[in-house]
N, C-alpha and C. Protein backbone atom coordinates (compact mmCIF):
# COMPACT_ATOMS: atom_id res chain seq x y z
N UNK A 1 32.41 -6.76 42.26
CA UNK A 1 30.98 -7.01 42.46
C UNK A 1 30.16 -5.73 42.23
N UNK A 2 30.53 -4.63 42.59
CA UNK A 2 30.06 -3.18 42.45
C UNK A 2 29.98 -3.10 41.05
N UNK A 3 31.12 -3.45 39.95
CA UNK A 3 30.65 -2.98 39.04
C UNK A 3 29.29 -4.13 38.08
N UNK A 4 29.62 -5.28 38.86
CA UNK A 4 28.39 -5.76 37.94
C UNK A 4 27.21 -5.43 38.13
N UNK A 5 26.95 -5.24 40.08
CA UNK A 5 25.68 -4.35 39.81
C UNK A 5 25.46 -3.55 39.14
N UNK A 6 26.25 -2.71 39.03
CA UNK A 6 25.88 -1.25 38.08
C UNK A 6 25.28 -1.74 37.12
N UNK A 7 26.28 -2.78 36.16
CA UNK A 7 26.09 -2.88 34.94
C UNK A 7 24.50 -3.30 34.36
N UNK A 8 24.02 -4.40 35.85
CA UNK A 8 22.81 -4.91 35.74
C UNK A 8 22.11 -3.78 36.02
N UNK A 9 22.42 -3.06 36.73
CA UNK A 9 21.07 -1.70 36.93
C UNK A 9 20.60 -1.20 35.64
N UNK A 10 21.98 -0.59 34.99
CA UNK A 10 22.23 -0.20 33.69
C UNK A 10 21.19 -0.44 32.70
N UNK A 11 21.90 -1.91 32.83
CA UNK A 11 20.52 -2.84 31.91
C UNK A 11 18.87 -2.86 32.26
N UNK A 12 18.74 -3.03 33.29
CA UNK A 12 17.21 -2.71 33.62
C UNK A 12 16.82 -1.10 33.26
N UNK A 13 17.80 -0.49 33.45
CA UNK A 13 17.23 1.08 33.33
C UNK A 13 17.15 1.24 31.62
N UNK A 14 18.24 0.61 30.46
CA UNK A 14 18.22 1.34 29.29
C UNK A 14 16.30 0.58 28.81
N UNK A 15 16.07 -0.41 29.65
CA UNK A 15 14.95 -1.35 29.09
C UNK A 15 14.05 -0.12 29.37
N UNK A 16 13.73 0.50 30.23
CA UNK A 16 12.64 0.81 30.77
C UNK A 16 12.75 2.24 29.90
N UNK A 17 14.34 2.84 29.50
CA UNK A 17 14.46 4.04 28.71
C UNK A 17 13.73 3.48 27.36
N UNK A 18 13.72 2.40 26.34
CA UNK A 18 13.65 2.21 25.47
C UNK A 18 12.86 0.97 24.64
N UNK A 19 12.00 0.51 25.76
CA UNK A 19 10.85 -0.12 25.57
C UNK A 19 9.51 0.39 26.32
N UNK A 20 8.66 1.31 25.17
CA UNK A 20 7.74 1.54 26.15
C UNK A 20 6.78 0.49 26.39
N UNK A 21 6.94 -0.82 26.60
CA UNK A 21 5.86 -1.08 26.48
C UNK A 21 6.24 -2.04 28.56
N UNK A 22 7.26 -1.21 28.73
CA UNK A 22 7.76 -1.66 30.27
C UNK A 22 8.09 -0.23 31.18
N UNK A 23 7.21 -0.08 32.45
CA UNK A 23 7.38 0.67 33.09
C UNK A 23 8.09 0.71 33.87
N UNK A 24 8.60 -0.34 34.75
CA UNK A 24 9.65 -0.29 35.96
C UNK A 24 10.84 -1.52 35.63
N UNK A 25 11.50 -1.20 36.28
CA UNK A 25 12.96 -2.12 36.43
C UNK A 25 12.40 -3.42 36.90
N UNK A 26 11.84 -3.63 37.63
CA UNK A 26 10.94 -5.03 38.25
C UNK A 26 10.46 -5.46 36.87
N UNK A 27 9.65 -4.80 36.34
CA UNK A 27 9.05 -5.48 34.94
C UNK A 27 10.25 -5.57 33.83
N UNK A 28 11.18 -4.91 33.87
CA UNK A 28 12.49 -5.43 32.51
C UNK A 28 12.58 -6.65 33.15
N UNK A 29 12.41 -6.89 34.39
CA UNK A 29 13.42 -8.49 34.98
C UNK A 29 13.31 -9.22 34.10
N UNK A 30 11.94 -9.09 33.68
CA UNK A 30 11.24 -9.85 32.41
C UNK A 30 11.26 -10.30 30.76
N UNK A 31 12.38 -9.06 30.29
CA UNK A 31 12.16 -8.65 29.47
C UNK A 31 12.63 -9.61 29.13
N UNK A 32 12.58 -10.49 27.47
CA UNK A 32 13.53 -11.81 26.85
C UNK A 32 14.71 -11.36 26.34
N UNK A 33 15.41 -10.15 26.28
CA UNK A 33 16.56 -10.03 26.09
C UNK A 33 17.78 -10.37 27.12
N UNK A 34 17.17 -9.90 28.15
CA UNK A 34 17.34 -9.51 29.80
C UNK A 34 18.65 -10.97 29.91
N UNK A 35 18.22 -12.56 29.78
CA UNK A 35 18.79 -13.44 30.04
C UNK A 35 20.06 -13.61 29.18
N UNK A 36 20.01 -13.44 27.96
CA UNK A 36 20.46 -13.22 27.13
C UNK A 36 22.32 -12.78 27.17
N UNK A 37 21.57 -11.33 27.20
CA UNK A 37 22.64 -10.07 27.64
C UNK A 37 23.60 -10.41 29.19
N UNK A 38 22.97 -10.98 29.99
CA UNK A 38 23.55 -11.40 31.24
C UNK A 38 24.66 -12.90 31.31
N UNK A 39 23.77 -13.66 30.66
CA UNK A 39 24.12 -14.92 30.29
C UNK A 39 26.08 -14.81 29.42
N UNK A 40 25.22 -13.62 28.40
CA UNK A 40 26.64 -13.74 27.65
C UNK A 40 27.94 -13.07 27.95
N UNK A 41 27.60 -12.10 29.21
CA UNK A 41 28.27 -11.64 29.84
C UNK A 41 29.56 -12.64 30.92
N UNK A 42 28.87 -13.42 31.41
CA UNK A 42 29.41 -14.68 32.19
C UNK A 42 30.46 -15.29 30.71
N UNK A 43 29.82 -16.38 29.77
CA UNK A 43 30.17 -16.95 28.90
C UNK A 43 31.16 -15.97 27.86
N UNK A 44 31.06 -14.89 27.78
CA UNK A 44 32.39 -14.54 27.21
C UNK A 44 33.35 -13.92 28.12
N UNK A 45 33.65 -14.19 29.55
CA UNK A 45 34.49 -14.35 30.53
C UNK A 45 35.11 -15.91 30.21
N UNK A 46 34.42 -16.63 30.29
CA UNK A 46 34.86 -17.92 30.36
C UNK A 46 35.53 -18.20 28.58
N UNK A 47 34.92 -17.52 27.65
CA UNK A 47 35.70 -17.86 26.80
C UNK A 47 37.25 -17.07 26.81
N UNK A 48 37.41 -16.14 27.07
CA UNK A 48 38.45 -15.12 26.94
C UNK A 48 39.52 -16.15 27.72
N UNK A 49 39.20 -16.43 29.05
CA UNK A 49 40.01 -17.80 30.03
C UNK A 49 39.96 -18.71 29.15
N UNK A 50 39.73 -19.42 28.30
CA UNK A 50 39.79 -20.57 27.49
C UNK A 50 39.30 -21.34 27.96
N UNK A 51 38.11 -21.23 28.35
CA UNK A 51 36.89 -22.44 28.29
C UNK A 51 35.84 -22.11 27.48
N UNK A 52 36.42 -22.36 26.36
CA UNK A 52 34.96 -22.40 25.28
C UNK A 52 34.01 -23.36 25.42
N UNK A 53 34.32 -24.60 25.76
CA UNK A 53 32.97 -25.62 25.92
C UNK A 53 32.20 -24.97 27.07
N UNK A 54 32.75 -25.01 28.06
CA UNK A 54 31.39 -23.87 28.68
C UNK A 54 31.00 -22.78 28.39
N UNK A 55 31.32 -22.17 27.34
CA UNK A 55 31.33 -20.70 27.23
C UNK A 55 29.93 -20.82 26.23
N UNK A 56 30.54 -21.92 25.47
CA UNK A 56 29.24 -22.43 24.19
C UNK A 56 28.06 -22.94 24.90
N UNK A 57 28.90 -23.54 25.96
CA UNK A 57 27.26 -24.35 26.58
C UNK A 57 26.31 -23.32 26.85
N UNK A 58 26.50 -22.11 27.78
CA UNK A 58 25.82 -20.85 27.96
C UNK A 58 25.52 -20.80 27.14
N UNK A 59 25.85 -20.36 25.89
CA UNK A 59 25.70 -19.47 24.85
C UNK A 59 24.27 -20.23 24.32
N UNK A 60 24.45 -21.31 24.30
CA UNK A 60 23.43 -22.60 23.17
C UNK A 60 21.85 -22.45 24.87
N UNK A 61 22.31 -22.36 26.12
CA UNK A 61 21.27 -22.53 26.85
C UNK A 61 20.43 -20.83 26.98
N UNK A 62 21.17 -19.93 27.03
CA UNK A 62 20.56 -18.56 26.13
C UNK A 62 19.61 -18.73 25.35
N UNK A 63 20.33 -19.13 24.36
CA UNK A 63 19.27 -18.96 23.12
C UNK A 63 18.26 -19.59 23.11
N UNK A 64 18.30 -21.11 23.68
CA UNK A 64 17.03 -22.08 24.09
C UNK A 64 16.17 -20.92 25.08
N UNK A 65 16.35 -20.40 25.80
CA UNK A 65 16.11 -19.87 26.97
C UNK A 65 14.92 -18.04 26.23
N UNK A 66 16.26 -17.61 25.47
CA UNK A 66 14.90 -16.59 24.72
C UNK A 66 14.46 -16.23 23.40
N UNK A 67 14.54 -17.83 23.12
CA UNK A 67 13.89 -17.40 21.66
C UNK A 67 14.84 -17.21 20.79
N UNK A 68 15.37 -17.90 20.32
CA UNK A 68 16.94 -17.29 19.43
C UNK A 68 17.61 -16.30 19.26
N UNK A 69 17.82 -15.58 20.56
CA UNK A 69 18.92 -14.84 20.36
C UNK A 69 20.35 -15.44 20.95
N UNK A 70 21.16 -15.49 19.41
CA UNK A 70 22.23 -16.78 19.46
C UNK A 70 23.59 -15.47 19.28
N UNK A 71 24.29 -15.21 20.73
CA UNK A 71 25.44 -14.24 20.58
C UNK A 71 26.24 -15.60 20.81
N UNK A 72 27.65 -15.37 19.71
CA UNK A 72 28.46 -16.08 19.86
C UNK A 72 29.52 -15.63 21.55
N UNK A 73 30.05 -16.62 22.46
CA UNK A 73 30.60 -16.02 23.59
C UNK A 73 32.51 -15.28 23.37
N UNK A 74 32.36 -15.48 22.09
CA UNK A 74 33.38 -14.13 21.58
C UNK A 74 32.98 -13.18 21.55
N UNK A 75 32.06 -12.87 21.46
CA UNK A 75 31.45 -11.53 20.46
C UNK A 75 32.11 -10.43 21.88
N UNK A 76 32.09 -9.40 21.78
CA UNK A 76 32.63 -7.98 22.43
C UNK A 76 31.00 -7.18 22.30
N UNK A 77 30.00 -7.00 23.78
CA UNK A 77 29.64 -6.48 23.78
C UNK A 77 29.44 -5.06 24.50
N UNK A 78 29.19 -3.80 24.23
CA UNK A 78 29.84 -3.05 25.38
C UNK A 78 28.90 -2.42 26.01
N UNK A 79 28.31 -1.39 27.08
CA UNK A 79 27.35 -1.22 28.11
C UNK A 79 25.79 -0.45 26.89
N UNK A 80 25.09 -0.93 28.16
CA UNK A 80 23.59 -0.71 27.59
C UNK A 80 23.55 -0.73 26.06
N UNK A 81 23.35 -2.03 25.65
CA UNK A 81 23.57 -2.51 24.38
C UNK A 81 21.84 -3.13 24.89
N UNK A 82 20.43 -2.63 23.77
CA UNK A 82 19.17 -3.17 24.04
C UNK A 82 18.92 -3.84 23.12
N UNK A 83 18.48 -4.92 23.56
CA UNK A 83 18.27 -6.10 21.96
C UNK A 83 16.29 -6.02 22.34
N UNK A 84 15.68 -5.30 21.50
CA UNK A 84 14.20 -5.04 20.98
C UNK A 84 13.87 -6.82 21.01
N UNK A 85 12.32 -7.06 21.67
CA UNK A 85 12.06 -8.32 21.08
C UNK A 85 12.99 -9.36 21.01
N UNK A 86 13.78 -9.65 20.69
CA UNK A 86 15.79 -10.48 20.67
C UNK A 86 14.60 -11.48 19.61
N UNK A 87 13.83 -12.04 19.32
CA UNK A 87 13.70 -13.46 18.41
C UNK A 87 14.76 -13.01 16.86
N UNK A 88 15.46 -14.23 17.21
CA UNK A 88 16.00 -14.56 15.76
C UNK A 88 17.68 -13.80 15.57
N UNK A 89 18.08 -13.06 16.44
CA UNK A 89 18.96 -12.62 17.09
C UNK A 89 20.26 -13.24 16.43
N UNK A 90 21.43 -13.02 15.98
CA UNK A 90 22.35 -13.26 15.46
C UNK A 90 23.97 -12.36 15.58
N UNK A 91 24.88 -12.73 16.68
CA UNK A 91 25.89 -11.74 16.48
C UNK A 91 26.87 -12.76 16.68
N UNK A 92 28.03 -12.86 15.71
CA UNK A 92 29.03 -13.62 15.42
C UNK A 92 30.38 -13.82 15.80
N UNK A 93 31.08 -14.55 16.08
CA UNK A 93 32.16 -14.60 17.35
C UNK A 93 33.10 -13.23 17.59
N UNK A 94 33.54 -12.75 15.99
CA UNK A 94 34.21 -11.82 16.05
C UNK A 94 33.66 -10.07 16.30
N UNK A 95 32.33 -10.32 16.58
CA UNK A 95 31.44 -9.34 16.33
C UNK A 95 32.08 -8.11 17.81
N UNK A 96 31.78 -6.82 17.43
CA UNK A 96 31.91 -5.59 18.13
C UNK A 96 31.41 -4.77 18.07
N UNK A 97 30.43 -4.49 19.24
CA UNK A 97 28.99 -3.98 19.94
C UNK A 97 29.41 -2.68 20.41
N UNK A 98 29.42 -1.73 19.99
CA UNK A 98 29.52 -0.33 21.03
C UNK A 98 28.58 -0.18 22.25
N UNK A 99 28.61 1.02 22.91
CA UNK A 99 27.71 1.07 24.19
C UNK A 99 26.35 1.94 23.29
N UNK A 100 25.63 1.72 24.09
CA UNK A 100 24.15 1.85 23.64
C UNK A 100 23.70 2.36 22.43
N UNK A 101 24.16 0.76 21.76
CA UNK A 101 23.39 0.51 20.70
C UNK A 101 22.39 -0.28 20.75
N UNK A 102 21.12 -0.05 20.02
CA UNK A 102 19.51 -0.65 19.60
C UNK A 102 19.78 -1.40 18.76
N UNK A 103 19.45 -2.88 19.07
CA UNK A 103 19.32 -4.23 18.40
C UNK A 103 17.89 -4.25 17.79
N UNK A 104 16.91 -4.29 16.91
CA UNK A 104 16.01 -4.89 16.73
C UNK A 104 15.66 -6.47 16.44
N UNK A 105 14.69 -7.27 15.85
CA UNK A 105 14.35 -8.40 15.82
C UNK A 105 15.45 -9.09 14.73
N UNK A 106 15.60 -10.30 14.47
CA UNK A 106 15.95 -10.38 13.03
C UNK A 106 17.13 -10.05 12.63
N UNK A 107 18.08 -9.32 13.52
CA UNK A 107 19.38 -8.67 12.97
C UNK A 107 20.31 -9.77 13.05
N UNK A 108 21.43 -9.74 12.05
CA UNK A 108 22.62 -10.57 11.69
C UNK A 108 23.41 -9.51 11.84
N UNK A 109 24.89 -10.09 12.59
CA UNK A 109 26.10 -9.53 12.65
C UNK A 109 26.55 -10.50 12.17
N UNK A 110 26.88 -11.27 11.07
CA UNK A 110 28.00 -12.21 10.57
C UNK A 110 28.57 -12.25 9.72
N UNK A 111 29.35 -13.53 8.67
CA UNK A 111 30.20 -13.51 8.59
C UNK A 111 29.75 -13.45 6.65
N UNK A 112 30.62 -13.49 6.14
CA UNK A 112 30.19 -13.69 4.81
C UNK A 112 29.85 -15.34 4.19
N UNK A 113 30.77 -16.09 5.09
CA UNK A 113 31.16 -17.49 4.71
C UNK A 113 32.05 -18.37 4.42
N UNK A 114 32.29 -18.93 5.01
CA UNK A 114 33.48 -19.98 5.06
C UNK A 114 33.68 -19.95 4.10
N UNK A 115 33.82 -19.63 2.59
CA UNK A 115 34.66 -20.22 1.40
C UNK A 115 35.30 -18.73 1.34
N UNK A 116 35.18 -17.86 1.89
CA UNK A 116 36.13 -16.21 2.25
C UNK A 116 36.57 -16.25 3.37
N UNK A 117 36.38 -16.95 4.40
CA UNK A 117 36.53 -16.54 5.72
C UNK A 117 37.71 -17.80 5.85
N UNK A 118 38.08 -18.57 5.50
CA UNK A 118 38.54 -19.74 4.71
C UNK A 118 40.31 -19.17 4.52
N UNK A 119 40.09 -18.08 4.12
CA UNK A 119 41.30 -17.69 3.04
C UNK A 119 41.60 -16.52 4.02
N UNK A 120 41.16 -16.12 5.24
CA UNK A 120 41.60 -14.90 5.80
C UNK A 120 42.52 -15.39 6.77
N UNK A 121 43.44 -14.70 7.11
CA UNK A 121 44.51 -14.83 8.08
C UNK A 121 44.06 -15.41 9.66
N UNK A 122 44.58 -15.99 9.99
CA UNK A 122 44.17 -16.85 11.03
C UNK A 122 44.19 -15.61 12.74
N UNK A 123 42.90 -15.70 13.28
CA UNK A 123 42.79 -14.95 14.34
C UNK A 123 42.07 -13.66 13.29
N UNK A 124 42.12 -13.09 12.20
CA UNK A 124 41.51 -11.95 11.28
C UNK A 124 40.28 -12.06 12.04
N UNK A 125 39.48 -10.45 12.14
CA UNK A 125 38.04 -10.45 12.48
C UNK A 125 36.88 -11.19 10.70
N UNK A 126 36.15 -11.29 11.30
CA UNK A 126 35.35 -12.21 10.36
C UNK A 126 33.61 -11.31 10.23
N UNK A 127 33.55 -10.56 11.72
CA UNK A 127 32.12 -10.12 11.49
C UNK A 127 32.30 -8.43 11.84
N UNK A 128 31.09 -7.99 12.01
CA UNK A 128 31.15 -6.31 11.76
C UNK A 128 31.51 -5.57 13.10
N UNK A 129 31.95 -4.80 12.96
CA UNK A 129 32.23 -4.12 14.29
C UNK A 129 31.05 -2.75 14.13
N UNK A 130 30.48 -2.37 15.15
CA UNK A 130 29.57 -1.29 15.31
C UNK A 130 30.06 -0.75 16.62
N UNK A 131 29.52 0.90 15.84
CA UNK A 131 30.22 1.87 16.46
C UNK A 131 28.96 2.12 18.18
N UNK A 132 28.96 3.22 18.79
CA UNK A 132 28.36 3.81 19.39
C UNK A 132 27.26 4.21 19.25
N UNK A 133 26.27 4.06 20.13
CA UNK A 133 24.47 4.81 19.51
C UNK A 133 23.94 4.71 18.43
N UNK A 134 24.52 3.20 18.01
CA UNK A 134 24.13 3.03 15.75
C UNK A 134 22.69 2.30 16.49
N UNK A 135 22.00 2.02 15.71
CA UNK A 135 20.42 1.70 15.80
C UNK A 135 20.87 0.52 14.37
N UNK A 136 20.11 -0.73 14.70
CA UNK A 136 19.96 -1.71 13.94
C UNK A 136 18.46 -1.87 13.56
N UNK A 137 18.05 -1.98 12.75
CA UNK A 137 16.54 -2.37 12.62
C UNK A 137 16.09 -3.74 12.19
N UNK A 138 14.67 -3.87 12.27
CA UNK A 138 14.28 -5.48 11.96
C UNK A 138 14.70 -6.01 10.60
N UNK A 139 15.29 -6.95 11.23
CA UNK A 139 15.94 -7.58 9.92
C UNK A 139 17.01 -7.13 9.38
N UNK A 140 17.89 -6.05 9.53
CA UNK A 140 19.33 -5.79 9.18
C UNK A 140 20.09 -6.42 9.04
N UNK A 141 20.77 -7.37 8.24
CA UNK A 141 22.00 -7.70 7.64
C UNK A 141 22.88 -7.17 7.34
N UNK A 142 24.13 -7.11 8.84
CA UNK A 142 25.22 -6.82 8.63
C UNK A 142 26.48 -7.90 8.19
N UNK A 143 27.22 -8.29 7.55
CA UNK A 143 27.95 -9.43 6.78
C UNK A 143 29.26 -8.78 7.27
N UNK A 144 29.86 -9.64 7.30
CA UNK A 144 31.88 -9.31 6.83
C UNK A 144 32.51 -8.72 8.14
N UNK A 145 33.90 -8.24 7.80
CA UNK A 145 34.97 -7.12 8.66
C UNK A 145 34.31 -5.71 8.24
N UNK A 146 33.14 -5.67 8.15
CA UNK A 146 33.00 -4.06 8.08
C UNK A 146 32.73 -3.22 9.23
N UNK A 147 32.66 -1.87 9.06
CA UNK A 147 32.89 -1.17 10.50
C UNK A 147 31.52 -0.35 10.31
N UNK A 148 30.08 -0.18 11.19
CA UNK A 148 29.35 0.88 10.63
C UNK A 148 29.23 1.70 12.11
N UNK A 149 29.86 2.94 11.67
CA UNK A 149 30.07 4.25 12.39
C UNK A 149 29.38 4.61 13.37
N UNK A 150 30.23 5.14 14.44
CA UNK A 150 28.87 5.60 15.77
C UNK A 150 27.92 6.44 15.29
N UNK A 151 26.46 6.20 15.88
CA UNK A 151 25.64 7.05 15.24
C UNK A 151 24.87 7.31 14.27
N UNK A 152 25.26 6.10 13.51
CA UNK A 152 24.51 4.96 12.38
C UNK A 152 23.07 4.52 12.77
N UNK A 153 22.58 4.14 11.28
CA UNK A 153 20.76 4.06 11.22
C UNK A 153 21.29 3.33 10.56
N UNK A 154 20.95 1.98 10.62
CA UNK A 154 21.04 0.59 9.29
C UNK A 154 19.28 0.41 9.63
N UNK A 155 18.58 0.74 8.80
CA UNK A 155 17.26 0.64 8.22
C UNK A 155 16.52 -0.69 8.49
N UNK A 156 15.51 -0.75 8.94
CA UNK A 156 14.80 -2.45 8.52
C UNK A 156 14.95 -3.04 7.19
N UNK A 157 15.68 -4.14 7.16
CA UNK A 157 15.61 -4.82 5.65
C UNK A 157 16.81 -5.02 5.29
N UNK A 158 17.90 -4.17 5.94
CA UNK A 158 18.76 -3.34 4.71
C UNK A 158 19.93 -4.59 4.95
N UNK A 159 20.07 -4.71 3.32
CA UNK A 159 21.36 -5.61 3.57
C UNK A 159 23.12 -4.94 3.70
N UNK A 160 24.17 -4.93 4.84
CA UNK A 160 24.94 -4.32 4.44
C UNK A 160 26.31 -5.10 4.39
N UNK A 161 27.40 -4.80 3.14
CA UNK A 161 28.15 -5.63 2.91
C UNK A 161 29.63 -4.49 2.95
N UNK A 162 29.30 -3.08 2.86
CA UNK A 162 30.58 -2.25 3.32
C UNK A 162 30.79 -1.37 4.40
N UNK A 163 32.06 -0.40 4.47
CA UNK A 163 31.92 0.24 6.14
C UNK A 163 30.20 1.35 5.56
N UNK A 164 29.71 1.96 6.59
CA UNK A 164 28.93 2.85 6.83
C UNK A 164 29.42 3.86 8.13
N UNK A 165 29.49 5.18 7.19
CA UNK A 165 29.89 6.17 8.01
C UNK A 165 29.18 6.82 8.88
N UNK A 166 29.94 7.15 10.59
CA UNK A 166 29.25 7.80 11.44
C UNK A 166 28.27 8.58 11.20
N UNK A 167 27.23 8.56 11.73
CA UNK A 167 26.19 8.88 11.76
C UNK A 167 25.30 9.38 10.33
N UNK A 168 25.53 8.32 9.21
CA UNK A 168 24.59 7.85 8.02
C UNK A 168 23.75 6.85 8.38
N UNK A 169 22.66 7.33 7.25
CA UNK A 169 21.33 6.39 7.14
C UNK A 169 21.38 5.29 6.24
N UNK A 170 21.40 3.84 6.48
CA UNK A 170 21.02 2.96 5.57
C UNK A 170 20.40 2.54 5.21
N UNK A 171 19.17 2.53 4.17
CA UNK A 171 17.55 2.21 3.95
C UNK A 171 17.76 1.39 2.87
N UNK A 172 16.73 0.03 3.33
CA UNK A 172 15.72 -0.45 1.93
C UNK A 172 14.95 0.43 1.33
N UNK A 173 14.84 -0.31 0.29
CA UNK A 173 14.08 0.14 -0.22
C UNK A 173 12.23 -0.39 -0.21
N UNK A 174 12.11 0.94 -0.17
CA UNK A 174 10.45 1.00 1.12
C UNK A 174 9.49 -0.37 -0.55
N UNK A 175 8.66 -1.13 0.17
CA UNK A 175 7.59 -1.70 -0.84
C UNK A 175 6.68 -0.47 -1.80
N UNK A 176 6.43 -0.90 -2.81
CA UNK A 176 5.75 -0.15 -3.86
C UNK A 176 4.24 -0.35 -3.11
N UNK A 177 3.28 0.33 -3.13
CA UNK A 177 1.93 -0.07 -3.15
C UNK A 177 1.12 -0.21 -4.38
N UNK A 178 0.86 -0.89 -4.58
CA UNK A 178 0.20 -1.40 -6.05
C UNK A 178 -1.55 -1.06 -5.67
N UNK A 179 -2.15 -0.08 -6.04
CA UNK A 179 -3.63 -0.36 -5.87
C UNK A 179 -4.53 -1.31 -6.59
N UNK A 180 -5.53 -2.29 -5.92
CA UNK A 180 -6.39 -3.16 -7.37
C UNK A 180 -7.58 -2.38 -7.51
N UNK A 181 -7.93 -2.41 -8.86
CA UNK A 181 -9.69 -1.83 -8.65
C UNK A 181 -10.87 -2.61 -8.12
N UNK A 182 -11.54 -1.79 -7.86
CA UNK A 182 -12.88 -2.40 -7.28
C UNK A 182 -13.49 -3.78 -8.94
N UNK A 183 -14.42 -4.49 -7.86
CA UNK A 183 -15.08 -4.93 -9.24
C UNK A 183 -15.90 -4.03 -9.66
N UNK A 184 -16.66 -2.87 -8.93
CA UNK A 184 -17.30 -1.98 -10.02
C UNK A 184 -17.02 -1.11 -10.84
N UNK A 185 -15.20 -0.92 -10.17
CA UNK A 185 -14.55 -0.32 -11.17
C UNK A 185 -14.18 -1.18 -12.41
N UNK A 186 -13.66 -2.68 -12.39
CA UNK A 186 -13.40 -3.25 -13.81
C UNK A 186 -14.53 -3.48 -14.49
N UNK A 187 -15.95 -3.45 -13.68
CA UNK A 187 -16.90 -3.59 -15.14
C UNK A 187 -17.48 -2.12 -15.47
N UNK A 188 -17.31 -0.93 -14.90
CA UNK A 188 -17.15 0.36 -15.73
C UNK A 188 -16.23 0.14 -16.92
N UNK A 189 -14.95 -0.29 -16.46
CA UNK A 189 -14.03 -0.51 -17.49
C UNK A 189 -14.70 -1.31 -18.70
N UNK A 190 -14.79 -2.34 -18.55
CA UNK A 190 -14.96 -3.52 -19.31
C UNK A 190 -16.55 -2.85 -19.97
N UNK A 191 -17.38 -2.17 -19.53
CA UNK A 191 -18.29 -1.91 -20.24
C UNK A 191 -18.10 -0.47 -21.44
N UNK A 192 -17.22 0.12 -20.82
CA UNK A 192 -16.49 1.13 -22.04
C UNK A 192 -15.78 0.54 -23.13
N UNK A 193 -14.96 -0.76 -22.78
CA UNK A 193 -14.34 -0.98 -23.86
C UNK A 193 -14.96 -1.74 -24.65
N UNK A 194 -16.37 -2.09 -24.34
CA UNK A 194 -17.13 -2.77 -24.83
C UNK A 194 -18.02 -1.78 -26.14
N UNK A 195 -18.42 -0.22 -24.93
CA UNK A 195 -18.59 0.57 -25.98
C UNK A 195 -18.03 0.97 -27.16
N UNK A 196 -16.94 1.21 -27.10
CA UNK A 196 -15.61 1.79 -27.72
C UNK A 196 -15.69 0.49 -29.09
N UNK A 197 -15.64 -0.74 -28.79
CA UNK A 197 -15.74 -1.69 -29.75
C UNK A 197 -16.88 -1.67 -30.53
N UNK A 198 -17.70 -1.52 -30.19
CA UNK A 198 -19.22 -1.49 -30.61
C UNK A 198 -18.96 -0.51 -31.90
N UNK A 199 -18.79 0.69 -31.39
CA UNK A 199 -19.09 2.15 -31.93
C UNK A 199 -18.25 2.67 -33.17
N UNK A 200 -17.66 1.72 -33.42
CA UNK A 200 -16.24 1.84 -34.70
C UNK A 200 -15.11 2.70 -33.96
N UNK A 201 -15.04 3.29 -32.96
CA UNK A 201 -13.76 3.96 -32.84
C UNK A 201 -12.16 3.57 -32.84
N UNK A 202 -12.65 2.20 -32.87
CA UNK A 202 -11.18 0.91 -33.01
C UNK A 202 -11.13 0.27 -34.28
């Protein structure tokens, strides 16, 4: 019992380390990851004992509960693990969570797909294992048995399909900014090339 308190303290404290937008442990109570992270804690007890139908039932009343963050009750998560925001949330049965790692919105830990996952040895891991203090960003796609290193930056956007080594950066690639002109800039334009036609220089 001692250690689950801790663990729940834990959790209220990394919230309040790493969301500023929450000042006290009373206010994480709140936070929508909060149910989540607790929930799946119970439900992958019960799966490890071999009760997966309850283990799933948790798992499926979680996610109703904050917004889709859908952890499979296999998944291996390990201490002060903060899921940012949690909507849309994705980590996959075989998945492996180091201790305080940053989840953002949008992130996938899964699998590549049943027509590969199909052909792998039975009991084989299927989703990514992450190391220690790696940071996930919005929208990260992690796929497969890959491993990305303690200490890892997987970028917003970034799709990843091999290992990534301890403490490397993985980035999209950032949007172009395209500037348009003003309309008083295209009829400057349009009235030069108007000159230009006029004047024989074409």
């Amino acid at each position: 019992m001692r250690t689950v308190i801790t663990r729940m303290r834990e959790d209220l404290s990394v919230i309040v380390a790493r969301d500023p937008s929450i000042r006290t442990r009373a206010e994480a109570l709140l936070h929508p990851a909060l149910p989540a992270l607790w929930t799946h804690r119970v439900a992958h007890v019960l799966f490890t004992r071999g009760h997966r139908q309850s283990a799933r039932l948790l798992a499926y009343l979680a996610r109703s509960v904050t917004g889709g963050i859908e952890i499979h009750p296999g998944a291996r998560l390990g201490r002060r693990v903060f899921i940012d925001h949690g909507a849309a949330v994705v980590i996959g049965e075989t998945a492996e969570v180091g201790d305080d790692v940053t989840i953002f919105h949008q992130v996938t830990l899964g699998a590549v797909g049943w027509w590969k996952d199909g052909r792998r040895e039975p009991g084989a891991r299927r989703h990514p294992v992450v190391g220690d203090r790696v940071v996930l960003g919005t929208n990260a796609i992690v796929l497969g048995p890959v491993t990305v290193g303690a200490d890892a930056l997987v970028g917003a956007g970034s799709l990843v399909l091999a290992d990534v080594p301890p403490k490397a950066r993985v980035m999209a690639p950032a949007a172009e900014v395209v500037t348009r002109p003003s309309a008083a800039d295209r009829a400057e334009a349009d009235q030069l090339l108007r000159a230009l036609a006029t004047s024989g220089c074409w």
